[in-house]
C-alpha atoms as a PDB file:
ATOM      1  CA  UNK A   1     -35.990 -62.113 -23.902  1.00  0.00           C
ATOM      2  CA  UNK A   2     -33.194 -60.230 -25.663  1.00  0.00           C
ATOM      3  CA  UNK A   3     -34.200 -58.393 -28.819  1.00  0.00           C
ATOM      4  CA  UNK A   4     -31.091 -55.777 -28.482  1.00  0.00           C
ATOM      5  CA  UNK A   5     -27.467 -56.229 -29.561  1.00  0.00           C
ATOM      6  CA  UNK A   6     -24.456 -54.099 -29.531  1.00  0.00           C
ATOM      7  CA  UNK A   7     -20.993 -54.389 -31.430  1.00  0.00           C
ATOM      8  CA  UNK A   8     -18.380 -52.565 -29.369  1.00  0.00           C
ATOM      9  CA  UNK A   9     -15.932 -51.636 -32.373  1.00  0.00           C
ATOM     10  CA  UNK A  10     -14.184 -48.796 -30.902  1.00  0.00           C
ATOM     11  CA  UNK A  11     -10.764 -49.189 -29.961  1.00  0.00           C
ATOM     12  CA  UNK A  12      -7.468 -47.578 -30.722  1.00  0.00           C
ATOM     13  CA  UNK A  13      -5.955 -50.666 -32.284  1.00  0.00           C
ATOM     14  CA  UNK A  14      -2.521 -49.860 -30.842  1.00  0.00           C
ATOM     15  CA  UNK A  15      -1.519 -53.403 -30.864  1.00  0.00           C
ATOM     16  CA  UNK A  16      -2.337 -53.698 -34.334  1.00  0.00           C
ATOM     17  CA  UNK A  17      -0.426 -50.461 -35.399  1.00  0.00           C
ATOM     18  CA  UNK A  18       0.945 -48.966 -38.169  1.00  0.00           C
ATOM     19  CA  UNK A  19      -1.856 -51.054 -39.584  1.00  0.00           C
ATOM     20  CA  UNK A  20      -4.812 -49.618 -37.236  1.00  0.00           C
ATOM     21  CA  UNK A  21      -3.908 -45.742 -37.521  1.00  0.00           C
ATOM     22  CA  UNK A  22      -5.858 -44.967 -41.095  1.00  0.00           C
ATOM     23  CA  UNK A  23      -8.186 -47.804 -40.949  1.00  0.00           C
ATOM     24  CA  UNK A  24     -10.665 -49.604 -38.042  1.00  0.00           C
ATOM     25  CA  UNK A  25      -9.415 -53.055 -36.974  1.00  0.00           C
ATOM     26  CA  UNK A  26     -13.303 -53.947 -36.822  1.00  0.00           C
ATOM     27  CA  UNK A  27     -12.705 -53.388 -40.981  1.00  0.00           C
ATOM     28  CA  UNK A  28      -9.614 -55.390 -42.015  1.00  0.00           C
ATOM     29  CA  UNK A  29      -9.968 -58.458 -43.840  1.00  0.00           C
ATOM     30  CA  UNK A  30      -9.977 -62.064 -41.412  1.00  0.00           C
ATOM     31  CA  UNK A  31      -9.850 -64.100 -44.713  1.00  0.00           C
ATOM     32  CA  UNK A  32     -12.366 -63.022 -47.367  1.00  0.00           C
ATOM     33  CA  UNK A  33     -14.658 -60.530 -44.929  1.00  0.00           C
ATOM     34  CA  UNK A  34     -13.857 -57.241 -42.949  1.00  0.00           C
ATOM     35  CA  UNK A  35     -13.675 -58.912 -38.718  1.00  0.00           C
ATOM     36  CA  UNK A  36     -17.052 -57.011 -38.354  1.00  0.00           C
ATOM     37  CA  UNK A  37     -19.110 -59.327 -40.136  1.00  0.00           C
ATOM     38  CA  UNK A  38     -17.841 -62.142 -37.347  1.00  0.00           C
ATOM     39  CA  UNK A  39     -19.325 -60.821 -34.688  1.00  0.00           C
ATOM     40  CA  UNK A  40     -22.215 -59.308 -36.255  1.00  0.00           C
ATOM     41  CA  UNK A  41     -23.157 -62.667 -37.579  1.00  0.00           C
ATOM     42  CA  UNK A  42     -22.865 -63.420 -34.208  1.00  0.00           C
ATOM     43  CA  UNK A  43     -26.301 -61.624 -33.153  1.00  0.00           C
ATOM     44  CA  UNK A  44     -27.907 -62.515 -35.969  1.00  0.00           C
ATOM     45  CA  UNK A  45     -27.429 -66.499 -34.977  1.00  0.00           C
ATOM     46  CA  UNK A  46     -28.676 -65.240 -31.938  1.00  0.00           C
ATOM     47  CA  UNK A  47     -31.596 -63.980 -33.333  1.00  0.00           C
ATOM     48  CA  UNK A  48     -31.285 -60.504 -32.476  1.00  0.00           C
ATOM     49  CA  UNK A  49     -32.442 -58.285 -35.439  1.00  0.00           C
ATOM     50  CA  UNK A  50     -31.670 -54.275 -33.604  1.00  0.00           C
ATOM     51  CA  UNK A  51     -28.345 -53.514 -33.550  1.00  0.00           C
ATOM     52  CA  UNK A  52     -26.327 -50.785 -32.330  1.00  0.00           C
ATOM     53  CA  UNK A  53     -22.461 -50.526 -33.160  1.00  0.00           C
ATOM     54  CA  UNK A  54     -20.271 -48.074 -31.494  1.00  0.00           C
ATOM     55  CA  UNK A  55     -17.210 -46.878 -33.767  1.00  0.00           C
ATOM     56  CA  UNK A  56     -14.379 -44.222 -33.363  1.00  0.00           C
ATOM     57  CA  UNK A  57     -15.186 -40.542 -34.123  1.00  0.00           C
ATOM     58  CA  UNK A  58     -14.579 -39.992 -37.703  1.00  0.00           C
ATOM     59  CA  UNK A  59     -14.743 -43.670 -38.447  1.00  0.00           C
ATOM     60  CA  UNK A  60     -18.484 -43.847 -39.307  1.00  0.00           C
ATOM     61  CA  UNK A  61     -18.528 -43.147 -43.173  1.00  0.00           C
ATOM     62  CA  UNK A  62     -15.644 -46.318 -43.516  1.00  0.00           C
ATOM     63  CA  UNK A  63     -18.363 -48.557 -41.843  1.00  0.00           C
ATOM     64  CA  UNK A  64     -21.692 -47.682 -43.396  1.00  0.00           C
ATOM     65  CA  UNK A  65     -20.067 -48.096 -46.540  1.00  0.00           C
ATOM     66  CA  UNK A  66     -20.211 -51.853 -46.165  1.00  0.00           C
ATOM     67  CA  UNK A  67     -23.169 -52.032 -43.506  1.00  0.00           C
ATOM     68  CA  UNK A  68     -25.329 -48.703 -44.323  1.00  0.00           C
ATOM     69  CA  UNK A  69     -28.161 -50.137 -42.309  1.00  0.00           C
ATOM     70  CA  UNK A  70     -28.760 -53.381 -41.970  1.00  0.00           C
ATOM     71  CA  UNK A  71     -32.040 -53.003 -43.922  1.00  0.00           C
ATOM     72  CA  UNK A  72     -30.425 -55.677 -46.641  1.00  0.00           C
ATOM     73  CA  UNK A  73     -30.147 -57.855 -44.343  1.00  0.00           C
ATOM     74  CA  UNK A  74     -33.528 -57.727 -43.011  1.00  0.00           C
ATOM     75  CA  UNK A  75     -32.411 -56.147 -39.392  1.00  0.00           C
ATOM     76  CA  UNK A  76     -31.811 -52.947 -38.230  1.00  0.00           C
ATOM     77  CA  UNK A  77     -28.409 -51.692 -37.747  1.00  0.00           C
ATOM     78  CA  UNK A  78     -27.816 -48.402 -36.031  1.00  0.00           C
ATOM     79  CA  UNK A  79     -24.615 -46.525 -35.050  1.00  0.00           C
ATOM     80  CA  UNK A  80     -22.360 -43.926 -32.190  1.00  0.00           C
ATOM     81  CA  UNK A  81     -19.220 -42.510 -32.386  1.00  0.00           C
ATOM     82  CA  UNK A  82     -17.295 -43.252 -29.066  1.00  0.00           C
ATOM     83  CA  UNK A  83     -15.655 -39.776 -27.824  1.00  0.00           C
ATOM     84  CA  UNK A  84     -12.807 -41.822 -27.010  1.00  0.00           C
ATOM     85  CA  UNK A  85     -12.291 -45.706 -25.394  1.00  0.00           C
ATOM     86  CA  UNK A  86     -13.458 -45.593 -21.518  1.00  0.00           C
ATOM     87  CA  UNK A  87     -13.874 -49.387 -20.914  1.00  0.00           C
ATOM     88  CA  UNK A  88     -16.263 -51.605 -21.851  1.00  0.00           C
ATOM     89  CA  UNK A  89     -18.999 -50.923 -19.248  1.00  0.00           C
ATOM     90  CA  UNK A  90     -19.341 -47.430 -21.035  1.00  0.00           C
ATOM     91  CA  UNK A  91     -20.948 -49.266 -24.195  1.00  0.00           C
ATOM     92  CA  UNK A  92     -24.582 -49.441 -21.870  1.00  0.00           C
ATOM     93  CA  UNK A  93     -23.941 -45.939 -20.604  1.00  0.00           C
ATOM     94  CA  UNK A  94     -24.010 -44.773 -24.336  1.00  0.00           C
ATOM     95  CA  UNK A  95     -25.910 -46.809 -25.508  1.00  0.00           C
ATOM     96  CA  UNK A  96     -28.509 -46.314 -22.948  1.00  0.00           C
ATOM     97  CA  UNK A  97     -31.091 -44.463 -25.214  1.00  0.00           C
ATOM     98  CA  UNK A  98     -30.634 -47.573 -27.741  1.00  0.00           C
ATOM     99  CA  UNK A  99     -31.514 -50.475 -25.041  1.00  0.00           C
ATOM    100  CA  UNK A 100     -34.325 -48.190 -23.025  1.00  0.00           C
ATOM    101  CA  UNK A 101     -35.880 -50.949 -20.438  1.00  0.00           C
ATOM    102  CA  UNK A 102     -35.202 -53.523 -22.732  1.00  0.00           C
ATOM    103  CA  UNK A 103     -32.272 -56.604 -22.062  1.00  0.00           C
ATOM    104  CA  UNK A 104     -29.377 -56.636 -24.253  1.00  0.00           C
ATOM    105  CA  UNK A 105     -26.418 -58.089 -25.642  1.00  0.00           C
ATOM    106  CA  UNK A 106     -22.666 -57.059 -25.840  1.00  0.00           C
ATOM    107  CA  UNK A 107     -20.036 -58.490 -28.542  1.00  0.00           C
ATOM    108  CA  UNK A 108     -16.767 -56.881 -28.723  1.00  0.00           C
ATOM    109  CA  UNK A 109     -15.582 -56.364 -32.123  1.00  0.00           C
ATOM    110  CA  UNK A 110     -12.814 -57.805 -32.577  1.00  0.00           C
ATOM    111  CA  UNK A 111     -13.879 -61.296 -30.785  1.00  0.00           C
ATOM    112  CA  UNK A 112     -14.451 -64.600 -33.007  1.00  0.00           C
ATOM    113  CA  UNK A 113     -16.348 -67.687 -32.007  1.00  0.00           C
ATOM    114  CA  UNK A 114     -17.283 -70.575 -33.732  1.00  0.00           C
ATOM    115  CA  UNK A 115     -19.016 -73.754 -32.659  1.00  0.00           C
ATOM    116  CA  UNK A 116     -21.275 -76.524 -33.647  1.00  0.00           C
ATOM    117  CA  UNK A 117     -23.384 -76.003 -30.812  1.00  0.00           C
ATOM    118  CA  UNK A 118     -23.014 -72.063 -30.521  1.00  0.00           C
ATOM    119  CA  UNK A 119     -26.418 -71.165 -32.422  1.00  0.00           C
ATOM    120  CA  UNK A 120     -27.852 -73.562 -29.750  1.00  0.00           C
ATOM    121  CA  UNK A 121     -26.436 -71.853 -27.148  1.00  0.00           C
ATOM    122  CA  UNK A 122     -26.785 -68.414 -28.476  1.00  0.00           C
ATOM    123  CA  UNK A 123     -30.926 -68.885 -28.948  1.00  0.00           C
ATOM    124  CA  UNK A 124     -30.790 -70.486 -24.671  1.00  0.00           C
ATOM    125  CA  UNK A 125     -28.876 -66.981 -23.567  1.00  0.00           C
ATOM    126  CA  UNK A 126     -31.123 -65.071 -25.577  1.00  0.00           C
ATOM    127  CA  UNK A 127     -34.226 -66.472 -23.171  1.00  0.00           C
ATOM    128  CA  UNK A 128     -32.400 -64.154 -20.348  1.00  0.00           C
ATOM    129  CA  UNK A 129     -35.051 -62.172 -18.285  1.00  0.00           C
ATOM    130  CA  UNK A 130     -32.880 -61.310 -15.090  1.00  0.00           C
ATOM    131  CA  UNK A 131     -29.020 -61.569 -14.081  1.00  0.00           C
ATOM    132  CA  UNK A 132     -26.497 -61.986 -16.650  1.00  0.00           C
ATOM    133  CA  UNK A 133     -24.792 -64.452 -18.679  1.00  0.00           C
ATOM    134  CA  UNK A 134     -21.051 -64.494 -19.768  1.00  0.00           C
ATOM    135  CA  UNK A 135     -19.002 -67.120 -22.117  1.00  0.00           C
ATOM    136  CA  UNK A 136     -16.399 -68.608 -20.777  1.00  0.00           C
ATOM    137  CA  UNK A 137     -13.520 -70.419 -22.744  1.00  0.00           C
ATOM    138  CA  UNK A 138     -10.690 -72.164 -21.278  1.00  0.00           C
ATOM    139  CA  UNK A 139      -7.179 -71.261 -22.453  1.00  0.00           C
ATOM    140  CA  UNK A 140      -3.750 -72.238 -21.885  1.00  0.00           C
ATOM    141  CA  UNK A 141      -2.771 -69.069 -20.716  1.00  0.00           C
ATOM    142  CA  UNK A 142      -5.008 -67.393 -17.725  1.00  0.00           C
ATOM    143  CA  UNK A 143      -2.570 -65.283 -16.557  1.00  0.00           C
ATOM    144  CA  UNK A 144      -3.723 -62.666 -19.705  1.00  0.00           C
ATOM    145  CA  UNK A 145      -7.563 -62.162 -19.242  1.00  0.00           C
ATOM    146  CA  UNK A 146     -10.025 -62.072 -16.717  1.00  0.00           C
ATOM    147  CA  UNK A 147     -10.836 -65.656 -15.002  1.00  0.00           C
ATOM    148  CA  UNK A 148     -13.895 -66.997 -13.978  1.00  0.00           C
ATOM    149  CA  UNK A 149     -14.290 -69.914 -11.292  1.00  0.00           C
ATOM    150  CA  UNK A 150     -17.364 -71.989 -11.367  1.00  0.00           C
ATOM    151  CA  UNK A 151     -19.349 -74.076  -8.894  1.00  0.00           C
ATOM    152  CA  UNK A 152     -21.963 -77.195 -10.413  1.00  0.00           C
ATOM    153  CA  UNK A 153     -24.619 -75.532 -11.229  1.00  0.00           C
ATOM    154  CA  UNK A 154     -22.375 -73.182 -13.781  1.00  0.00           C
ATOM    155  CA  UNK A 155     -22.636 -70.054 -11.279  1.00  0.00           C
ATOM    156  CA  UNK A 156     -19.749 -67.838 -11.123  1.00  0.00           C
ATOM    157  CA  UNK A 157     -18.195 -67.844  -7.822  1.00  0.00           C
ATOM    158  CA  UNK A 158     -14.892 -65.752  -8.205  1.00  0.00           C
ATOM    159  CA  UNK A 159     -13.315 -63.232 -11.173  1.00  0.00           C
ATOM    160  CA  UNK A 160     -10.218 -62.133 -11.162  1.00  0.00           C
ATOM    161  CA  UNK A 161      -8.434 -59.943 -13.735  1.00  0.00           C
ATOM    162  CA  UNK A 162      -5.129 -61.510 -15.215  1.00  0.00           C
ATOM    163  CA  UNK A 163      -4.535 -63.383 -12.254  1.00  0.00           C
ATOM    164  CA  UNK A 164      -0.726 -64.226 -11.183  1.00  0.00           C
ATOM    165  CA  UNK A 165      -2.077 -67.364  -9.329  1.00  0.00           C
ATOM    166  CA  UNK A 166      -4.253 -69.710 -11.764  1.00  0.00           C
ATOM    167  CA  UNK A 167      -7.925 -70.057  -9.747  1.00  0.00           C
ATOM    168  CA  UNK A 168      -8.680 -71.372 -13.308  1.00  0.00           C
ATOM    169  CA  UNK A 169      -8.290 -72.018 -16.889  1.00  0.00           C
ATOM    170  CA  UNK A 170     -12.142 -70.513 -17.986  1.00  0.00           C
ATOM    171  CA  UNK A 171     -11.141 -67.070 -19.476  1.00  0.00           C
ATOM    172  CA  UNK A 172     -13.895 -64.283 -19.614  1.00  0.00           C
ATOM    173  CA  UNK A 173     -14.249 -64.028 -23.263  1.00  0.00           C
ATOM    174  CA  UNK A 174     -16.148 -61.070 -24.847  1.00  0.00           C
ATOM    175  CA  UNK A 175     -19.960 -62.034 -25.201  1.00  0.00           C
ATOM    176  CA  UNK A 176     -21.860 -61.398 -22.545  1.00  0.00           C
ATOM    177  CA  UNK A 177     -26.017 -61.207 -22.265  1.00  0.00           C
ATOM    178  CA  UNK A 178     -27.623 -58.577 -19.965  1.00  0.00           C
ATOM    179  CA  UNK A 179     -30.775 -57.419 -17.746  1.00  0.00           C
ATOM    180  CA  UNK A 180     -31.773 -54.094 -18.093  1.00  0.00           C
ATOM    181  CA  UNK A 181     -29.697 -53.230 -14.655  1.00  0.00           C
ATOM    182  CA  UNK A 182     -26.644 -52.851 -16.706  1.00  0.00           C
ATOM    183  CA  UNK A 183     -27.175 -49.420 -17.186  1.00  0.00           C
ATOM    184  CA  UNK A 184     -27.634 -48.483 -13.669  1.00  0.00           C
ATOM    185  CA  UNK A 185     -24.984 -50.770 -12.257  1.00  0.00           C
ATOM    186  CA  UNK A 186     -22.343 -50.065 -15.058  1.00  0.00           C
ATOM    187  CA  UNK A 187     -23.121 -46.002 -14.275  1.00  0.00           C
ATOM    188  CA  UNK A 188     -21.966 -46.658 -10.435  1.00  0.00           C
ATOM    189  CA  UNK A 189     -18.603 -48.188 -11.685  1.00  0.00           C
ATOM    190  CA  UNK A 190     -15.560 -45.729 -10.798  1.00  0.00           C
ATOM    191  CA  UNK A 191     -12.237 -46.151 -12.849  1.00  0.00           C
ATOM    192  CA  UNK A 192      -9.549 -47.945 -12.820  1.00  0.00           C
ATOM    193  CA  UNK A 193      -5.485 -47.628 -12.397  1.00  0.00           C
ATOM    194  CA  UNK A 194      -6.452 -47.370 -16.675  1.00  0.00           C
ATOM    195  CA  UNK A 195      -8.914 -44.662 -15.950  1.00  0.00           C
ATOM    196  CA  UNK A 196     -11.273 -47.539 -17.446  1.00  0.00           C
ATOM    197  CA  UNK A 197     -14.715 -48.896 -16.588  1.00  0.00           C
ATOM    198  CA  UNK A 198     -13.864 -52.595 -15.962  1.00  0.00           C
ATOM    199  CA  UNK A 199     -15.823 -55.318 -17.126  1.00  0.00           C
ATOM    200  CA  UNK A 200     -14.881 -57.619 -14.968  1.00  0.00           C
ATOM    201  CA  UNK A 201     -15.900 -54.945 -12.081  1.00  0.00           C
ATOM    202  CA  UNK A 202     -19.424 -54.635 -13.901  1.00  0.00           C
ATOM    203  CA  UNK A 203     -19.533 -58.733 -13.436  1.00  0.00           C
ATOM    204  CA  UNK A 204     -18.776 -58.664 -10.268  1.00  0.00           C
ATOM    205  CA  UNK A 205     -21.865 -56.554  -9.301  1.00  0.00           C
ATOM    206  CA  UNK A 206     -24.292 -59.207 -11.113  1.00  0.00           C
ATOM    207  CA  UNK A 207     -21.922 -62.212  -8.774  1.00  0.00           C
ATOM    208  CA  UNK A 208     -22.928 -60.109  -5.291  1.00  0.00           C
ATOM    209  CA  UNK A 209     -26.571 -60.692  -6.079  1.00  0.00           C
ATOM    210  CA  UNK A 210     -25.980 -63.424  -7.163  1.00  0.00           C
ATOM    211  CA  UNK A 211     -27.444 -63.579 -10.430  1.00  0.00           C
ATOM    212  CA  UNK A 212     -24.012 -64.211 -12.693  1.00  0.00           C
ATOM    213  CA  UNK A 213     -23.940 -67.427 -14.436  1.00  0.00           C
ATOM    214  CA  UNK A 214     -21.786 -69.320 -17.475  1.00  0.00           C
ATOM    215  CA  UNK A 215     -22.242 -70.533 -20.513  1.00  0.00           C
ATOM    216  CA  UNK A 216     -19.747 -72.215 -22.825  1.00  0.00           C
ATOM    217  CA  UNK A 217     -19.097 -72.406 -26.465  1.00  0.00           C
ATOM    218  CA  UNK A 218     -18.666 -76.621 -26.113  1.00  0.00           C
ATOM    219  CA  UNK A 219     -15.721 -78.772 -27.041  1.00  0.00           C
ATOM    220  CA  UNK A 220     -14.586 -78.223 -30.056  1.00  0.00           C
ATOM    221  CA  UNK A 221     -15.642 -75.093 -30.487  1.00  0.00           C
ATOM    222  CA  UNK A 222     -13.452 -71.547 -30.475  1.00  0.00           C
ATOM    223  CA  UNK A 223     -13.188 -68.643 -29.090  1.00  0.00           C
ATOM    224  CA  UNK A 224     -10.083 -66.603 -30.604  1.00  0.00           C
ATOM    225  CA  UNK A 225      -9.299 -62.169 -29.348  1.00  0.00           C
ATOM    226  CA  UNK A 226      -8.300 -60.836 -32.822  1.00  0.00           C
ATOM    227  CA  UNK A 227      -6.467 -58.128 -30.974  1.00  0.00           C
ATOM    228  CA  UNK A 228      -2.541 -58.750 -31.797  1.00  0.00           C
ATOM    229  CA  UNK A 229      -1.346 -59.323 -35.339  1.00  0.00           C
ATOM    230  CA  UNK A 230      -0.360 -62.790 -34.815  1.00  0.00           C
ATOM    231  CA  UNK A 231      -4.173 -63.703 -33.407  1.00  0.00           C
ATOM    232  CA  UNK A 232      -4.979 -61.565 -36.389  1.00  0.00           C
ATOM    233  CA  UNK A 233      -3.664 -63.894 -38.768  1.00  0.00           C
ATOM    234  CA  UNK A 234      -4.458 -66.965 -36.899  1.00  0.00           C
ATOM    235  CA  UNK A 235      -8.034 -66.509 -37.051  1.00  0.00           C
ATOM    236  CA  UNK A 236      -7.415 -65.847 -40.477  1.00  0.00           C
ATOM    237  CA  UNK A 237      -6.065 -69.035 -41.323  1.00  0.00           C
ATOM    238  CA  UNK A 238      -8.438 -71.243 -38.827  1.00  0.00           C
ATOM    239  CA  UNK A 239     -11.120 -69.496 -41.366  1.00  0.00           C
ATOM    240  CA  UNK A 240      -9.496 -70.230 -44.444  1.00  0.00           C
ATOM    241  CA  UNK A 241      -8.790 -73.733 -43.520  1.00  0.00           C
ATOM    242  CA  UNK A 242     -12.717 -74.184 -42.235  1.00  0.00           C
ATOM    243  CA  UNK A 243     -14.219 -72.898 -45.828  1.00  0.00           C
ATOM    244  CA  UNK A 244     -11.769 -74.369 -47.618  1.00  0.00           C
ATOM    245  CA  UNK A 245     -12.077 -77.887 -46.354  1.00  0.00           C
ATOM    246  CA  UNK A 246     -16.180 -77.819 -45.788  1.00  0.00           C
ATOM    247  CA  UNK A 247     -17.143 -75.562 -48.819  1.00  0.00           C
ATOM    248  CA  UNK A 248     -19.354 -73.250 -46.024  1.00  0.00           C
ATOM    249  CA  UNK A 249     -18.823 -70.084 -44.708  1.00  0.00           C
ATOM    250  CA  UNK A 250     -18.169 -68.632 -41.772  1.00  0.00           C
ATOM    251  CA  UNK A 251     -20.292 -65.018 -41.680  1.00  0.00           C
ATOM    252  CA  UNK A 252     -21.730 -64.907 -44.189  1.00  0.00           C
ATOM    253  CA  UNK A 253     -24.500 -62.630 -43.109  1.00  0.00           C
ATOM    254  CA  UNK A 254     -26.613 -62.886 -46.013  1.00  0.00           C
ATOM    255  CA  UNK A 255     -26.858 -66.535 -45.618  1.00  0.00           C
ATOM    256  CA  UNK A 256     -27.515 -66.698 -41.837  1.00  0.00           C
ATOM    257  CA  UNK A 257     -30.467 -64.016 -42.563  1.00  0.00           C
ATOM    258  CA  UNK A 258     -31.957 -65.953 -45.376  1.00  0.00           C
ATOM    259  CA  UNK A 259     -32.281 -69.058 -43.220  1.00  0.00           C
ATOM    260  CA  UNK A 260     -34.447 -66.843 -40.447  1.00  0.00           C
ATOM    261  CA  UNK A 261     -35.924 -65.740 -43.085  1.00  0.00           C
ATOM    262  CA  UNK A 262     -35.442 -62.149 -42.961  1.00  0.00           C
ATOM    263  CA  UNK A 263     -34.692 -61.747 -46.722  1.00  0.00           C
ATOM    264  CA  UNK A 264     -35.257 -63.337 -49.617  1.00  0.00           C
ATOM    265  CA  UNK A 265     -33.719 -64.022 -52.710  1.00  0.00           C
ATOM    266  CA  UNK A 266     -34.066 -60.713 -54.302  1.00  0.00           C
ATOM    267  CA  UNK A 267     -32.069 -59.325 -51.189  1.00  0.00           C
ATOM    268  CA  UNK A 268     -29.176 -62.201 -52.158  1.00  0.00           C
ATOM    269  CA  UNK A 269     -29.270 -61.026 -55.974  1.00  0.00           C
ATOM    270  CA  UNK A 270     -28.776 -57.234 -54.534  1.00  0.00           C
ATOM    271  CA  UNK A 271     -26.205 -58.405 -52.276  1.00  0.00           C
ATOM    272  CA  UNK A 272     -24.315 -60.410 -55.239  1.00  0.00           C
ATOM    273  CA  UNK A 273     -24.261 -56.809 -57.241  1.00  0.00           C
ATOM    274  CA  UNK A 274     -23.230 -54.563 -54.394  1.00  0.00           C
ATOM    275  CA  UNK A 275     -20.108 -57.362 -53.797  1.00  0.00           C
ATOM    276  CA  UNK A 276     -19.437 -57.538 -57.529  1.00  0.00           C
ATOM    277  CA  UNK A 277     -17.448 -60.280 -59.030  1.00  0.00           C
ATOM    278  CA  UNK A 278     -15.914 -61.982 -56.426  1.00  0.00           C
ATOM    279  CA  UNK A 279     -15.531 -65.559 -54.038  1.00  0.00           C
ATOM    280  CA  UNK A 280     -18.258 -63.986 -51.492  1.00  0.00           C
ATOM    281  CA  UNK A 281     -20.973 -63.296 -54.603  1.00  0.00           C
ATOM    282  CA  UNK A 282     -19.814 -66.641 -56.012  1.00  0.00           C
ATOM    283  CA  UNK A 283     -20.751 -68.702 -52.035  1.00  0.00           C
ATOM    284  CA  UNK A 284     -24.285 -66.237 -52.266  1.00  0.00           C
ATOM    285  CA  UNK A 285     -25.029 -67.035 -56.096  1.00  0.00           C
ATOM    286  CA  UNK A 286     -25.306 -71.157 -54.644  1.00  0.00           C
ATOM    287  CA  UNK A 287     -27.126 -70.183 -52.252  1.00  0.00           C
ATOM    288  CA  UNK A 288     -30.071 -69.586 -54.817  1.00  0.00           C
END
C-alpha cells in the first residue's frame, strides 16, 4: 500500500521564461488556482494524506504561503529545497529520509490529468506492494517524450526516450507509483549527455526484473505537460471550459478532502476566510 506522495515542483521554468524567473511555474494561475493544487489534488484522490514537495532554493516562503502545511486540509504536507534540477530519479534520493521503507508516489508538478475513471484508477495503483506502475497516455506526437510499448497483459516491454522511429503512440506521462527499491535503484543511475538522472533509465531497471507495468487514464480522459506557454494556456482553457459548462471544479482541494472526510465544515469556513471574497470561496461556501 502507498501512504507516501511527492510533488516534484522544482524546475527552472526556462520554457516558460521571462514569466518563470521571479515566480515558480508550480505557482501561476491554470484558470482560477496556482498549477500546484492540480497535482496535489492528485494524491489526495489517491488517498495519500503525507506529502512531500520539493521546490527551488529560495522558493519555499512563495509556497507555504498558500499550502503552510497541509494541516487544513486534513493531510500532512512537508517540504525540500532542491540544490539545483538533477533529473527526476533524484526526487527518491532526497527524499529518501521522507519515504524510509515505505512505497511511494511521484507527480511532477507541472503535470495535469483528469478523468472520469482516474480516482478509480488512482485508489487500484495505490494497492502497489512490489514493482512499479507508470501512466501512460497516447499522443499524437511520440517523437517528444519517452514511449512505452505494451504486451496484453499491460506489461511494459520496451521504453525509449523521444524516439525518431514511432514503436508507439503511449507516452510516459509523469505519475508514476513505486516499491521501496526506488531509492536503491535510482542511487545506481549514472548521468546522462544532460548530466541528468533519467527517468526513463530508472524504468527501465523495474522492466529487467520484470516488475514494470501500465496503467491508463481511460478514454476520454487527459493527460496535458503544462511545461510551454501554449500547453500553459491550453490547460487553462480545457479547465475553464470544464467548470464553466458542469458548475464543478477541478482541484479543489478542500472539496476532495471533505468527501474522505479529512475535514469538516469548520475547516471549509476557515478555508472561505483565508481565500477571501472570491469565485473559489463562492464553489466552497455551496459546498456547505
Amino acid at each position: 500500500m502507498i501512504r507516501k506522495g511527492i510533488i516534484l515542483a522544482g524546475g527552472m521554468g526556462t520554457r516558460m521564461s521571462p514569466l518563470t524567473k521571479a515566480v515558480n511555474k508550480q505557482l501561476l494561475p491554470i484558470y482560477d488556482k496556482p498549477l500546484i493544487f492540480y497535482p496535489l489534488s492528485v494524491l489526495m484522490l489517491a488517498g495519500i494524506k503525507d506529502i512531500l514537495i520539493i521546490v527551488n532554493r529560495g522558493q519555499l516562503s512563495q509556497f507555504k504561503k498558500i499550502l503552510p502545511n497541509g494541516r487544513n486540509l486534513g493531510i500532512e504536507i512537508k517540504f525540500i529545497e532542491q540544490k539545483k534540477p538533477k533529473g527526476l530519479p533524484d526526487a527518491f534520493i532526497i527524499g529518501e529520509r521522507f519515504i524510509g521503507k515505505e512505497n511511494v508516489a511521484l507527480i511532477l508538478g507541472d503535470n495535469f490529468f483528469y478523468g472520469q475513471s482516474l480516482t478509480k484508477n488512482l485508489k487500484d495503483c495505490v494497492k502497489l506492494k512490489n514493482g512499479a506502475k507508470v501512466f501512460l497516455h497516447p499522443v499524437k506526437n511520440p517523437n517528444l517524450y519517452g514511449v512505452a510499448k505494451i504486451n496484453k497483459q499491460k506489461k511494459i516491454i520496451s521504453l525509449i526516450e523521444k524516439p525518431k522511429k514511432t514503436i508507439s503512440n503511449l507516452a510516459v506521462t509523469g505519475l508514476y507509483f513505486f516499491d521501496n527499491k526506488v531509492i536503491k535503484f535510482s542511487k545506481s543511475l549514472k548521468p546522462s549527455k544532460r548530466n541528468e538522472l533519467e527517468i526513463i533509465d530508472l524504468l527501465k531497471k523495474y522492466k529487467k526484473i520484470n516488475k514494470l507495468k501500465a496503467e491508463f487514464i481511460g478514454r476520454g480522459g487527459s493527460w496535458l505537460d503544462t511545461g510551454s506557454i501554449d500547453d500553459f494556456y491550453n490547460t487553462s482553457f480545457f479547465v475553464s471550459a470544464i467548470e464553466n459548462r458542469q458548475g464543478l471544479k477541478i482541484a479543489c482541494i478542500e472539496e476532495i478532502a471533505l468527501k474522505n472526510k479529512w475535514i469538516n465544515k469548520k475547516q471549509i469556513l476557515n478555508a472561505i476566510n483565508f481565500y477571501g471574497n472570491c469565485n473559489y470561496s463562492k464553489y466552497l461556501r455551496k459546498l456547505i
